[in-house]
N, C-alpha and C. Protein backbone atom coordinates (compact mmCIF):
# COMPACT_ATOMS: atom_id res chain seq x y z
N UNK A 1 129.87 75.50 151.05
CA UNK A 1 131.13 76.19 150.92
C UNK A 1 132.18 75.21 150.45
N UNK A 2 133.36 75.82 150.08
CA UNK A 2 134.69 74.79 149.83
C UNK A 2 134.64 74.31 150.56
N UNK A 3 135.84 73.46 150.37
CA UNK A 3 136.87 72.96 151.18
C UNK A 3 137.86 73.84 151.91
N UNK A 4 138.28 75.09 151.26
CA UNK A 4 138.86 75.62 150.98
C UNK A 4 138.38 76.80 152.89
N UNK A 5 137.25 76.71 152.32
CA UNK A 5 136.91 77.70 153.45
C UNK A 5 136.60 77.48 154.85
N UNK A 6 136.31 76.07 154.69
CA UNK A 6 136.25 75.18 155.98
C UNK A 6 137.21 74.82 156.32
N UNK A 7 138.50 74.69 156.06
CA UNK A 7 139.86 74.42 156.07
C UNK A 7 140.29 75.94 157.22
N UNK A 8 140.39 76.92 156.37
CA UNK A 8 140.53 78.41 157.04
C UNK A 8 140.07 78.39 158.02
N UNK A 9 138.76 78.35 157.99
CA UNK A 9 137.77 78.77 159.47
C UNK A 9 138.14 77.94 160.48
N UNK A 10 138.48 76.47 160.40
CA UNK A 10 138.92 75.35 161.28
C UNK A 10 140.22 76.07 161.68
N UNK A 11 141.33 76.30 160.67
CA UNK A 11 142.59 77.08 161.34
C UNK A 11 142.34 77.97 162.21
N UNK A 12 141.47 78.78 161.59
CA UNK A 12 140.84 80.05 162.68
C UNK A 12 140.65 79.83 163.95
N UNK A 13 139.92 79.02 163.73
CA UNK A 13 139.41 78.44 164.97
C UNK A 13 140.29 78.01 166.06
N UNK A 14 140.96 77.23 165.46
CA UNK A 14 141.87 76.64 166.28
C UNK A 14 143.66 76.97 166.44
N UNK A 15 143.27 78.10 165.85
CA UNK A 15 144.53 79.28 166.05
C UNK A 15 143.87 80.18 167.31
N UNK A 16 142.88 80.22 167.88
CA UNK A 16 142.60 80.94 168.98
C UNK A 16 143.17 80.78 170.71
N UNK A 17 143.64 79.10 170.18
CA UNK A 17 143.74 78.43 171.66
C UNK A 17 145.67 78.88 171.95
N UNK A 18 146.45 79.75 171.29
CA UNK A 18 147.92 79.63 170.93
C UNK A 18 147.82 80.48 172.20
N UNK A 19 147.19 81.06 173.10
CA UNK A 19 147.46 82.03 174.06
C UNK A 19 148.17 83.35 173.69
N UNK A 20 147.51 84.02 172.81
CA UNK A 20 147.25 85.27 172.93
C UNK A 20 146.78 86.27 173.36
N UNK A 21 147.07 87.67 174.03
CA UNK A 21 146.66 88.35 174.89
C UNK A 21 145.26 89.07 174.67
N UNK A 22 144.89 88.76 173.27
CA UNK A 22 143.87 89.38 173.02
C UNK A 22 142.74 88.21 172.14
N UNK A 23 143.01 86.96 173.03
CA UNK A 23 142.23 85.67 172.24
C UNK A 23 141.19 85.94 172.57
N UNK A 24 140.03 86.68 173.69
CA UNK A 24 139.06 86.68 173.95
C UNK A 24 138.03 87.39 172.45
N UNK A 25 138.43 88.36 172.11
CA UNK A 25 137.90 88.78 170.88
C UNK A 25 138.38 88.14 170.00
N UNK A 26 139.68 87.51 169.53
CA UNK A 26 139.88 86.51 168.73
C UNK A 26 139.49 84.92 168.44
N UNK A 27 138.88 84.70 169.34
CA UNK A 27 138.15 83.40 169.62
C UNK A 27 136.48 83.69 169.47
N UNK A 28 136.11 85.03 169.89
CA UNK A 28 134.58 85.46 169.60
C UNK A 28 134.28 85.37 167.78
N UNK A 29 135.40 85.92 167.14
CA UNK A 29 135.67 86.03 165.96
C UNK A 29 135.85 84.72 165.08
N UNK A 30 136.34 83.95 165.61
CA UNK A 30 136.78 82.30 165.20
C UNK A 30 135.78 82.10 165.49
N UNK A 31 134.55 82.01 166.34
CA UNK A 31 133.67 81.04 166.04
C UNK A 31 132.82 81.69 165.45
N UNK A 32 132.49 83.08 165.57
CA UNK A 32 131.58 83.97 164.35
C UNK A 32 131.91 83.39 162.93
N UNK A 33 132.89 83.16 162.60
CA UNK A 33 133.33 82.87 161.45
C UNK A 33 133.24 81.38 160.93
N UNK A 34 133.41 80.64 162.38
CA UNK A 34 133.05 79.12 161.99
C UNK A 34 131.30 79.15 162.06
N UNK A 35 131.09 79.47 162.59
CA UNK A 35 129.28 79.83 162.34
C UNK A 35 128.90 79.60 161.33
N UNK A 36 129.26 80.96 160.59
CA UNK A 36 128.84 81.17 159.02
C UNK A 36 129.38 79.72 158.35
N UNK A 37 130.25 79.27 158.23
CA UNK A 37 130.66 78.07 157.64
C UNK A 37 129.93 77.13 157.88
N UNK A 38 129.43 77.02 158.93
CA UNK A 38 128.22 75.78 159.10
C UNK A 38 126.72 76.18 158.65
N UNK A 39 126.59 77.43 158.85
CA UNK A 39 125.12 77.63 158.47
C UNK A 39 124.89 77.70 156.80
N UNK A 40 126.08 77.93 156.01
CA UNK A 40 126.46 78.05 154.79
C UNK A 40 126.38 76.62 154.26
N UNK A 41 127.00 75.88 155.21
CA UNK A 41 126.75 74.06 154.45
C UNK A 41 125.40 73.97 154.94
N UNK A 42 124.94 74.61 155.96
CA UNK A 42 123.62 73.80 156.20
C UNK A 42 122.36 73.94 154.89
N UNK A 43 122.18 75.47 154.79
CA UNK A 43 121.45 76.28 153.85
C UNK A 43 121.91 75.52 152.16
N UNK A 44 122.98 75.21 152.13
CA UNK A 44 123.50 74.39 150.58
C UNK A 44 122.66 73.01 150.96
N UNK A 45 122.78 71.87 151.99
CA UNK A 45 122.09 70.66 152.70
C UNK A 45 121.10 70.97 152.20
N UNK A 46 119.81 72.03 153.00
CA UNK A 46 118.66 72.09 152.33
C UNK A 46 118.17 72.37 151.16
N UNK A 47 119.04 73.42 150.44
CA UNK A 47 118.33 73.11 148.93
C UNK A 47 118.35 71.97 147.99
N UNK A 48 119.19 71.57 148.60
CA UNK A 48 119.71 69.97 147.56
C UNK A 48 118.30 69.02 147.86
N UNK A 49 118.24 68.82 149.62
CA UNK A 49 117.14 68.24 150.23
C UNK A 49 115.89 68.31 149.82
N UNK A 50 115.43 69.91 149.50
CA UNK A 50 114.48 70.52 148.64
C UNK A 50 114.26 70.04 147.34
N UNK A 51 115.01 69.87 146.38
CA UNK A 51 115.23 69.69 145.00
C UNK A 51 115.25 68.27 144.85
N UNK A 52 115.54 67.19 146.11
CA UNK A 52 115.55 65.95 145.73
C UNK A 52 113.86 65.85 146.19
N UNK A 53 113.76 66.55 146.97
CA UNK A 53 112.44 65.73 146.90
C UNK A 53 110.98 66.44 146.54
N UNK A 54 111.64 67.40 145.49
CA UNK A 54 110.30 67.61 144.82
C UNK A 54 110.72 66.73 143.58
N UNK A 55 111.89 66.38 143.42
CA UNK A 55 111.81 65.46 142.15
C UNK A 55 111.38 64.23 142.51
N UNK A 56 111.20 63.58 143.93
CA UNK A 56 110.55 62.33 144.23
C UNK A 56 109.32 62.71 144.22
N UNK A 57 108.73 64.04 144.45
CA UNK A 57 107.19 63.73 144.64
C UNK A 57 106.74 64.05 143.30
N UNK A 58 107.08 64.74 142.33
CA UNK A 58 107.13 64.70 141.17
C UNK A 58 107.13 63.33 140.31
N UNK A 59 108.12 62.24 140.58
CA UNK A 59 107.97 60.92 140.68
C UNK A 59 106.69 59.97 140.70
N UNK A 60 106.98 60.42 141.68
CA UNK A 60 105.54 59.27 142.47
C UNK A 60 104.12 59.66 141.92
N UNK A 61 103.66 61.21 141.52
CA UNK A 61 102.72 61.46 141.36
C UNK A 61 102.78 61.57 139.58
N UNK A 62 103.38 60.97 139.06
CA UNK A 62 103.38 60.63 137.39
C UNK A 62 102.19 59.55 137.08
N UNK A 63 102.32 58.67 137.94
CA UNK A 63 101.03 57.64 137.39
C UNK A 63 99.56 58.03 137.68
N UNK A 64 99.58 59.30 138.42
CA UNK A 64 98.08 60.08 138.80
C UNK A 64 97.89 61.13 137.54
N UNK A 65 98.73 61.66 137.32
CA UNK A 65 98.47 62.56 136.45
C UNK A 65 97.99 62.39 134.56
N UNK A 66 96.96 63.29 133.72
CA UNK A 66 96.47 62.77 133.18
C UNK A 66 97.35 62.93 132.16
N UNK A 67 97.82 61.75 130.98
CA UNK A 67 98.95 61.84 129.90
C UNK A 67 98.02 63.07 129.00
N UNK A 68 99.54 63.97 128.79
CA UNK A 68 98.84 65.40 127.97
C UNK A 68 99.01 65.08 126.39
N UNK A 69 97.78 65.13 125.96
CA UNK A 69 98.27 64.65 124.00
C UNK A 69 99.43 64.91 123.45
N UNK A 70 99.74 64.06 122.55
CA UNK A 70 100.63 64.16 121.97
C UNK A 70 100.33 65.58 120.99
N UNK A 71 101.55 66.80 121.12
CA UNK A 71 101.05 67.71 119.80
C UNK A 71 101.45 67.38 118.27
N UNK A 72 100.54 67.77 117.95
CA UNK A 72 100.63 67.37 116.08
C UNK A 72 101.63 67.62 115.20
N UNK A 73 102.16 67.34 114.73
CA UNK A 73 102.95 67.43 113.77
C UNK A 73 102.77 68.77 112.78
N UNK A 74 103.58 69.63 112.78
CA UNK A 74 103.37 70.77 111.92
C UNK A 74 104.05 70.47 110.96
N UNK A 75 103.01 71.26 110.07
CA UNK A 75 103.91 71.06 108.56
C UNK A 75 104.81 72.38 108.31
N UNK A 76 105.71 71.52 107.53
CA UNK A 76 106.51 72.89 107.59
C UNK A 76 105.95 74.51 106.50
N UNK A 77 106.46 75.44 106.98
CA UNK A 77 106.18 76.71 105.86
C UNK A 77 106.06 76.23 104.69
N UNK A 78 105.37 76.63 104.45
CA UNK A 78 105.37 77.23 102.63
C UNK A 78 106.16 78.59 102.12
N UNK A 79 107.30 78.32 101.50
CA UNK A 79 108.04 79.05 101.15
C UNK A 79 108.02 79.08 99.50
N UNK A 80 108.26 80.76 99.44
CA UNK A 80 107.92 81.23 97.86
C UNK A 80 109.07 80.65 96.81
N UNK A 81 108.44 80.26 95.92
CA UNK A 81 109.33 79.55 94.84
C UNK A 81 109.51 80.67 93.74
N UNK A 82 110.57 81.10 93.51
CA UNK A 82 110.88 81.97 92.26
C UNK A 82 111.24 81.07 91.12
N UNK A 83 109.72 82.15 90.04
CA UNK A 83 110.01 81.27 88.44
C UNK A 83 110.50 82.12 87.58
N UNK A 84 111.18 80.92 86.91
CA UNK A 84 111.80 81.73 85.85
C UNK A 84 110.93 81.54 84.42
């Protein structure tokens, strides 16, 4: 997530403690909301985590794998020549 949204949810959050008469559902709500904000960075954490390390094992397993031929060189079309 932003900055932007972790910023909010932290206010949220900590706009619950101002003693309001109805903070008990407003504080259930602040941390429902800071929840999602953490499970949201967490779930972003793991794909990155994911993606770095299939590109390390991808890495590492380059010198096992067998080099695929080089493909040949195509020649180009043969294109029709108009005579005069």
């Amino acid at each position: 997530m932003t900055n932007k949204a972790t910023l909010a949810a932290t206010v949220l959050f900590l706009g619950t403690f101002s003693g309001l008469a109805s903070a008990d559902s407003l504080a259930s709500r602040a941390a429902s909301a800071l929840s999602v904000v953490i499970a949201s960075q967490g779930d972003a954490a793991l794909v990155q985590i994911r993606r770095e390390l299939e590109e390390s094992v991808l890495e590492a397993m380059k010198p096992f794998l067998p080099e695929a031929p080089a493909p040949e060189p195509q020649k180009p079309a043969e294109t029709p020549v108009a005579q005069l």
